[in-house]
Protein backbone atom coordinates (compact mmCIF):
# COMPACT_ATOMS: atom_id res chain seq x y z
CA UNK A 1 7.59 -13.63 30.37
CA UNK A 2 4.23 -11.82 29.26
CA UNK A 3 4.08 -10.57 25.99
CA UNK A 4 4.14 -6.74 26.82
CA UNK A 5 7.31 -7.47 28.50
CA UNK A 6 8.90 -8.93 25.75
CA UNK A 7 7.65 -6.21 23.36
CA UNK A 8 9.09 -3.91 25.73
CA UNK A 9 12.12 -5.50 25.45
CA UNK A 10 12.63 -5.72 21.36
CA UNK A 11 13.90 -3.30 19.23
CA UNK A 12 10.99 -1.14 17.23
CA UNK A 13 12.92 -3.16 13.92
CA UNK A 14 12.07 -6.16 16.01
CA UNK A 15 8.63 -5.31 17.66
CA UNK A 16 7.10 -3.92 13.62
CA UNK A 17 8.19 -7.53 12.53
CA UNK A 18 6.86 -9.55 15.56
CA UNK A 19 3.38 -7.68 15.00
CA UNK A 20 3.28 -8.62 11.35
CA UNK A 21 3.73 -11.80 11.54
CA UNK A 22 0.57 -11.62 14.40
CA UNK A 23 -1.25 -9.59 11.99
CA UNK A 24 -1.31 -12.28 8.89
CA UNK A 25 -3.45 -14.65 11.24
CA UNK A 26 -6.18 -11.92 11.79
CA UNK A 27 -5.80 -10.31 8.37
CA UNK A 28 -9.06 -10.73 5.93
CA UNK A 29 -7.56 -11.31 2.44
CA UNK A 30 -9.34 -11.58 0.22
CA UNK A 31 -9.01 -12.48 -3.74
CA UNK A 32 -10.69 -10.23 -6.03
CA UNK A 33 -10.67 -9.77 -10.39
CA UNK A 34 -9.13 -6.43 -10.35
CA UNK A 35 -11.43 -5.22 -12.67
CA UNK A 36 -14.02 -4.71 -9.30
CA UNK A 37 -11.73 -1.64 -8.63
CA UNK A 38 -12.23 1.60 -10.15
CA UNK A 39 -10.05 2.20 -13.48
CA UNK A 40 -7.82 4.90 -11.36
CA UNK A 41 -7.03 2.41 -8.80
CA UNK A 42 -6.27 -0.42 -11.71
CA UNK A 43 -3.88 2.77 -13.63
CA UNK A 44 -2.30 2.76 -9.74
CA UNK A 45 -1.28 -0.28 -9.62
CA UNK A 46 -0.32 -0.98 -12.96
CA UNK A 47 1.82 1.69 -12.60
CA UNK A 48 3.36 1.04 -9.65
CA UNK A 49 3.98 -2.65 -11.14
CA UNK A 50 5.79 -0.98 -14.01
CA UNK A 51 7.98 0.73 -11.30
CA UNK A 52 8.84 -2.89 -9.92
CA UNK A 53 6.57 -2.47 -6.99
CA UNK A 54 6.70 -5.06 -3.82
CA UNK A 55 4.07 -6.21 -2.23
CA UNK A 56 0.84 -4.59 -4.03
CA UNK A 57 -1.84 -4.58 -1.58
CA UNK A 58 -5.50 -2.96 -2.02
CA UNK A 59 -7.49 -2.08 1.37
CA UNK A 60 -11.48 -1.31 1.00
CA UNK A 61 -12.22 0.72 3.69
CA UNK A 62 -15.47 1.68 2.64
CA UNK A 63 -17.30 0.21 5.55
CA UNK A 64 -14.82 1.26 8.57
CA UNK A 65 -13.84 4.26 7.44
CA UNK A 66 -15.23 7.95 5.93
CA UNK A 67 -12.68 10.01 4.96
CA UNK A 68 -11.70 7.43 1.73
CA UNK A 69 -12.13 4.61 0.25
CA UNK A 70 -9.41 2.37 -0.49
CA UNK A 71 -5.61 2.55 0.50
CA UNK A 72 -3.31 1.24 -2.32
CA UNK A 73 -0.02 0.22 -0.81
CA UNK A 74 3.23 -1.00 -2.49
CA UNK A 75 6.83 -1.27 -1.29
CA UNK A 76 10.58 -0.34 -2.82
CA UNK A 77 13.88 -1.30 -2.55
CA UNK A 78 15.35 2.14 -1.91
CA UNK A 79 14.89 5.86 -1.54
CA UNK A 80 15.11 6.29 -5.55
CA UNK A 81 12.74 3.44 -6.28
CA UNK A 82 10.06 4.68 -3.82
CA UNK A 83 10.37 8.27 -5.67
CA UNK A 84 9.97 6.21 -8.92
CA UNK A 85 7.03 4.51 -8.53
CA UNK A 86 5.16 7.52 -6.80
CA UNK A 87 6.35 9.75 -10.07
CA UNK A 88 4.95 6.79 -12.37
CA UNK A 89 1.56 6.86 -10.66
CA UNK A 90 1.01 10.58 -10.41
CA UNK A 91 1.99 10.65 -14.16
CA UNK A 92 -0.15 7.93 -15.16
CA UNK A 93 -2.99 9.35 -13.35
CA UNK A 94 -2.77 12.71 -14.52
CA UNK A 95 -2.42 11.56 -18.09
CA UNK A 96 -6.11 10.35 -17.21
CA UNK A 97 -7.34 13.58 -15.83
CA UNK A 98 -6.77 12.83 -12.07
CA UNK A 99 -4.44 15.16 -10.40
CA UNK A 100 -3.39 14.24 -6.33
CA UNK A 101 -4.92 16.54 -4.00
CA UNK A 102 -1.72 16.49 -2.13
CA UNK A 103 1.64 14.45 -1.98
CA UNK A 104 3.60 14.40 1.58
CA UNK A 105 7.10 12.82 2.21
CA UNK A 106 8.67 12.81 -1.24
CA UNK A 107 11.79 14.17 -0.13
CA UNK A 108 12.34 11.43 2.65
CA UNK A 109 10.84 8.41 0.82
CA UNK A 110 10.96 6.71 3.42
CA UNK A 111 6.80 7.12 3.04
CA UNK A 112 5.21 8.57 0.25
CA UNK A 113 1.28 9.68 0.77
CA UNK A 114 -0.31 10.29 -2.57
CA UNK A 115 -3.81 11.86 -1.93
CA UNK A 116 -6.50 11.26 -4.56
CA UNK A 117 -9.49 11.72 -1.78
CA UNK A 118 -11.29 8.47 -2.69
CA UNK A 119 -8.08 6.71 -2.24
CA UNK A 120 -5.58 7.09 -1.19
CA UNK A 121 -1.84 5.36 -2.25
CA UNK A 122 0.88 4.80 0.25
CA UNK A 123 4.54 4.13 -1.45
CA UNK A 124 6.78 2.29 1.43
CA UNK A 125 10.84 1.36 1.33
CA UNK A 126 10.75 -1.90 3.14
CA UNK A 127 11.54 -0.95 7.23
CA UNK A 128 8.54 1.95 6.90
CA UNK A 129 6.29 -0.31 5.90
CA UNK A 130 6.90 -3.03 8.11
CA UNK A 131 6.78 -0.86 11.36
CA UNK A 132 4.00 1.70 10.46
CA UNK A 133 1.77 -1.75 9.18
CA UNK A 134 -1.01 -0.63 7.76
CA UNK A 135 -2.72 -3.96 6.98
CA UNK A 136 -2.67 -4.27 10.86
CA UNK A 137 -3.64 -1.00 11.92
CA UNK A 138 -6.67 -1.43 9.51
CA UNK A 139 -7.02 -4.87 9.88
CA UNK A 140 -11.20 -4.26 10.04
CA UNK A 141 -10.75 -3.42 5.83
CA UNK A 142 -11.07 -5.80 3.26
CA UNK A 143 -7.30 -7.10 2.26
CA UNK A 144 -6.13 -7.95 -1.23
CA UNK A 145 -2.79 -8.85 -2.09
CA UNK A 146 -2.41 -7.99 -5.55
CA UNK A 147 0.09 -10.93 -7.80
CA UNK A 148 2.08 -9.83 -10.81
CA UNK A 149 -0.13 -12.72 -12.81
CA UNK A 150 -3.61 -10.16 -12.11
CA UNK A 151 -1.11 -7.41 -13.42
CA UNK A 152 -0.08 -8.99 -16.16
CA UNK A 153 -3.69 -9.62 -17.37
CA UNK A 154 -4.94 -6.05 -16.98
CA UNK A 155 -1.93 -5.20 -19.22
CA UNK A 156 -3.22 -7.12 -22.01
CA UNK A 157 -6.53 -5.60 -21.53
């Protein structure tokens, strides 16, 4: 059976899940200090961390793409925990002097789009992210998976 046919024939649950497993073979991660990134983006993830973020993940699209920089991406549990960590990092940020430009899908959380301009941060529950897979659909970007033991050092920082 040819592989369009058995997309075609999975669920979209099914067909988000088959493509990321694809996209981790063709994905370019990449292991970086975190203190490369911008402080904003390092307040970001810290405080999405804090929120008990899944799956922190940086994208540099600075060389595929002109309307930002970076994507932050993290995943949570549930509708309240997605809220959570998007309140933590537009309260962390604007204790800095950032303010969002815009924030879209709060009220679903099923996706949460907080706008900074140069970056941008995407807050996921779990089936969102896996079918709207960013890391795939910008698979041309710079990847890196952020771990809890980077976190933990900018914390002591």
């Amino acid at each position: 059976m040819s592989q369009k046919l058995k997309d075609q024939s999975l669920s979209p649950e099914l067909q988000a899940a088959a493509l990321g497993s694809r996209s981790a073979a063709t994905a370019r991660v990449e292991t970086a200090d975190l203190s490369e990134f911008d402080d904003r983006i390092r307040r970001t993830l810290l405080a999405a961390w804090e929120k008990k973020a899944l799956d922190l993940t940086v994208l540099d699209l600075r060389e595929i793409a002109s309307f930002t920089d970076f994507f932050v991406i993290a995943t949570g549990t549930n509708k309240r925990q997605v809220q959570a960590i998007s309140d933590e990092v537009v309260e962390q940020l604007k204790r800095s002097g950032t303010r969002a430009a815009r924030v879209e899908g709060y009220q679903t959380a099923e996706w949460i789009l907080v706008d900074y301009g140069d970056f941008v941060v995407h807050v996921f529950d779990d089936k969102a992210r896996r079918f709207y897979d960013l890391e795939r659909l910008w698979r041309e970007s710079k990847r890196v998976d952020v771990s809890a033991e980077q976190l933990g050092s900018l914390r002591t920082e």
